[in-house]
C-alpha atoms as a PDB file:
ATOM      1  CA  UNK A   1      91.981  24.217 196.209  1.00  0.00           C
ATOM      2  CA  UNK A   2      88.631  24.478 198.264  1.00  0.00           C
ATOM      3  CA  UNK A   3      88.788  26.774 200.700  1.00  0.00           C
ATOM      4  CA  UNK A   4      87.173  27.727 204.368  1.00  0.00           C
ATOM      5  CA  UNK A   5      85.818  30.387 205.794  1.00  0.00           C
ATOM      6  CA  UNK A   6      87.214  31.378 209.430  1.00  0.00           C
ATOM      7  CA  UNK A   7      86.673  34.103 212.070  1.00  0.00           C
ATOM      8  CA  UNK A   8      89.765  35.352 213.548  1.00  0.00           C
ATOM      9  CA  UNK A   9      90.424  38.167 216.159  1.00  0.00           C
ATOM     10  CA  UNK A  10      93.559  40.258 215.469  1.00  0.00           C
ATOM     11  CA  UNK A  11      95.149  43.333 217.530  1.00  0.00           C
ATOM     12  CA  UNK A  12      93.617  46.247 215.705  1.00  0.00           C
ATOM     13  CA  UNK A  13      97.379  47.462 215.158  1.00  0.00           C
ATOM     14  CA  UNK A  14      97.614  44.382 212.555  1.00  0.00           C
ATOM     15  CA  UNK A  15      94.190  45.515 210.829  1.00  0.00           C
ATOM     16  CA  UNK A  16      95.768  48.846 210.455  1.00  0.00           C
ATOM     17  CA  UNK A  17      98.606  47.561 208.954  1.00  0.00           C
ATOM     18  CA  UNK A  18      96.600  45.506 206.840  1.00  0.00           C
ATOM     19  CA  UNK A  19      94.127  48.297 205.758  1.00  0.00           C
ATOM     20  CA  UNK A  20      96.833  50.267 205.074  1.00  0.00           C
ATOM     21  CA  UNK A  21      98.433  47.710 202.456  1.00  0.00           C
ATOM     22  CA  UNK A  22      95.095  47.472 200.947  1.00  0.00           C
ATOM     23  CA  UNK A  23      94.767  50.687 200.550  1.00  0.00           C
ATOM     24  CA  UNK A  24      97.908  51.230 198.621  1.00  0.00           C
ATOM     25  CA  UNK A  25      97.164  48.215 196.377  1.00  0.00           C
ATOM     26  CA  UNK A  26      99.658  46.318 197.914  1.00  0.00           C
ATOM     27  CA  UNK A  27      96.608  43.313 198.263  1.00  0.00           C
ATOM     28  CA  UNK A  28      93.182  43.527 196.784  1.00  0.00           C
ATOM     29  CA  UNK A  29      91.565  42.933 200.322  1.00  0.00           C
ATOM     30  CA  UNK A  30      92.240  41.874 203.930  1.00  0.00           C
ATOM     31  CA  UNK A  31      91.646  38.361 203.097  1.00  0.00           C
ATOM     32  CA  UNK A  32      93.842  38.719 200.110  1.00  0.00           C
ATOM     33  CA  UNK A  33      96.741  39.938 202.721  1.00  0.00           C
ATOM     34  CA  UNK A  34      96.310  37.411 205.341  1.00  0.00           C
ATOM     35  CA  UNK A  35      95.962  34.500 202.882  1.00  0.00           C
ATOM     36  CA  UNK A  36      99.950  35.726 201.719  1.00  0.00           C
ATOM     37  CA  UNK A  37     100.968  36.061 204.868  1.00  0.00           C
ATOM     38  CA  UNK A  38      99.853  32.899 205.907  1.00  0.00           C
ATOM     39  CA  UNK A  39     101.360  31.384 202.480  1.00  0.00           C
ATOM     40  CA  UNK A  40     104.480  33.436 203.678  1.00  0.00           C
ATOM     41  CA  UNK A  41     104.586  31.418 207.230  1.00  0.00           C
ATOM     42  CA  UNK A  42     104.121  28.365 205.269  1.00  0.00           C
ATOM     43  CA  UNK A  43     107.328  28.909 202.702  1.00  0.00           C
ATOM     44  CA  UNK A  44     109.010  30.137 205.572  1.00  0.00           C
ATOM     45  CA  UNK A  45     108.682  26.807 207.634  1.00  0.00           C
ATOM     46  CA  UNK A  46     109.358  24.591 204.901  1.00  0.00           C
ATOM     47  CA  UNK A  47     112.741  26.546 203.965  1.00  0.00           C
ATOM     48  CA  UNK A  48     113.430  26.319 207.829  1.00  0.00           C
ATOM     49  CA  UNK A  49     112.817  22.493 207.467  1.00  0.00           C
ATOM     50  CA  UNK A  50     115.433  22.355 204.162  1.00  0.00           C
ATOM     51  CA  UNK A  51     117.906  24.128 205.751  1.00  0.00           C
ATOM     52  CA  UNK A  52     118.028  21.831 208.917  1.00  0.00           C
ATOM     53  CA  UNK A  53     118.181  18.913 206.837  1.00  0.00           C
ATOM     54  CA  UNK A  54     120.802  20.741 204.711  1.00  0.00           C
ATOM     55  CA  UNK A  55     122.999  21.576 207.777  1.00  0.00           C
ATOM     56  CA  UNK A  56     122.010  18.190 209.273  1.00  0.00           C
ATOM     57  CA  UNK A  57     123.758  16.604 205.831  1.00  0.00           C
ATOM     58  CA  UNK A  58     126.705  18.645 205.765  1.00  0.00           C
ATOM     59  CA  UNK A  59     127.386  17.857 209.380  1.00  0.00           C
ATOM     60  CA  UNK A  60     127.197  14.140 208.695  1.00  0.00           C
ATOM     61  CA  UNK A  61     129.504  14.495 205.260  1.00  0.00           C
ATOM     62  CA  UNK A  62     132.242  16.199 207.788  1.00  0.00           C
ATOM     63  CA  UNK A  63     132.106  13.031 210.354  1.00  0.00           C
ATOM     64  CA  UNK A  64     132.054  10.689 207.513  1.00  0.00           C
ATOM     65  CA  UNK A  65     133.236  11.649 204.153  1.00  0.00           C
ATOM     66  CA  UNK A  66     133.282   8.554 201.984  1.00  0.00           C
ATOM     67  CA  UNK A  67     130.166   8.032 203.064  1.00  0.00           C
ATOM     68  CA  UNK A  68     127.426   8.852 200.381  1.00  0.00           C
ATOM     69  CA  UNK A  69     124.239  10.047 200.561  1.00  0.00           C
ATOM     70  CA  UNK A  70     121.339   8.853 198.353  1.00  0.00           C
ATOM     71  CA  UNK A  71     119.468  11.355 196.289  1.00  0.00           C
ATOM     72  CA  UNK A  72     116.399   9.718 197.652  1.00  0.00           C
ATOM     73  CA  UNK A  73     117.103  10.356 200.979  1.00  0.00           C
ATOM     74  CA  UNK A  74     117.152  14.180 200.108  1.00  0.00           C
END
Protein backbone atom coordinates (compact mmCIF):
# COMPACT_ATOMS: atom_id res chain seq x y z
CA UNK A 1 0.00 0.00 0.00
CA UNK A 2 1.70 3.39 -1.06
CA UNK A 3 1.28 5.81 1.22
CA UNK A 4 1.11 9.91 1.61
CA UNK A 5 2.51 12.22 3.53
CA UNK A 6 0.03 14.89 5.22
CA UNK A 7 0.22 17.88 7.60
CA UNK A 8 -2.42 17.92 10.12
CA UNK A 9 -3.10 20.35 13.09
CA UNK A 10 -4.38 18.62 16.27
CA UNK A 11 -5.42 20.18 19.84
CA UNK A 12 -2.19 19.78 21.73
CA UNK A 13 -4.36 17.75 24.38
CA UNK A 14 -4.48 14.87 21.55
CA UNK A 15 -0.52 15.15 21.03
CA UNK A 16 -0.26 14.64 24.69
CA UNK A 17 -2.23 11.80 24.64
CA UNK A 18 -0.44 10.56 21.81
CA UNK A 19 3.11 11.23 23.24
CA UNK A 20 2.12 9.69 26.12
CA UNK A 21 1.15 6.26 24.33
CA UNK A 22 4.39 6.46 22.62
CA UNK A 23 6.11 6.80 25.37
CA UNK A 24 4.83 3.74 27.08
CA UNK A 25 5.32 1.65 23.91
CA UNK A 26 1.88 1.51 23.33
CA UNK A 27 2.90 2.74 19.35
CA UNK A 28 6.38 3.09 18.01
CA UNK A 29 5.66 6.83 16.99
CA UNK A 30 2.95 9.47 16.52
CA UNK A 31 2.44 8.45 13.05
CA UNK A 32 2.34 4.89 14.13
CA UNK A 33 -0.72 6.01 16.60
CA UNK A 34 -2.66 8.07 14.28
CA UNK A 35 -2.33 5.62 11.36
CA UNK A 36 -4.38 2.95 14.09
CA UNK A 37 -6.58 5.27 15.00
CA UNK A 38 -7.47 6.17 11.73
CA UNK A 39 -7.55 2.24 10.80
CA UNK A 40 -9.76 2.16 14.04
CA UNK A 41 -12.38 4.87 12.46
CA UNK A 42 -12.26 2.89 9.39
CA UNK A 43 -13.27 -0.75 11.09
CA UNK A 44 -15.51 1.16 13.07
CA UNK A 45 -17.57 2.56 10.04
CA UNK A 46 -17.63 -0.49 8.16
CA UNK A 47 -19.03 -2.57 11.31
CA UNK A 48 -21.55 0.43 11.61
CA UNK A 49 -22.40 -0.22 7.87
CA UNK A 50 -22.87 -4.33 8.66
CA UNK A 51 -24.87 -3.82 11.40
CA UNK A 52 -27.43 -1.50 9.55
CA UNK A 53 -27.67 -3.85 6.86
CA UNK A 54 -27.94 -6.63 9.50
CA UNK A 55 -30.83 -4.85 11.35
CA UNK A 56 -32.13 -3.64 7.96
CA UNK A 57 -32.42 -7.71 7.06
CA UNK A 58 -33.88 -8.81 10.15
CA UNK A 59 -36.49 -6.11 9.93
CA UNK A 60 -37.47 -7.23 6.45
CA UNK A 61 -37.43 -11.23 7.55
CA UNK A 62 -40.13 -10.03 10.39
CA UNK A 63 -42.53 -8.26 7.61
CA UNK A 64 -42.02 -11.08 5.31
CA UNK A 65 -40.91 -14.40 6.48
CA UNK A 66 -41.10 -16.81 3.58
CA UNK A 67 -39.41 -14.50 1.85
CA UNK A 68 -35.64 -15.42 1.29
CA UNK A 69 -32.78 -13.58 1.04
CA UNK A 70 -29.91 -14.34 -1.39
CA UNK A 71 -26.46 -14.86 -0.04
CA UNK A 72 -25.39 -12.51 -2.73
CA UNK A 73 -27.32 -9.84 -1.67
CA UNK A 74 -25.43 -9.99 1.76
Amino acid sequence: MSQVQVQLRVPKEAIKDIDSMVKTGRFKSRSDAIKTMIFAFEEREKTRAFYNMLTKRSKEALEEPNKLIKFSDL
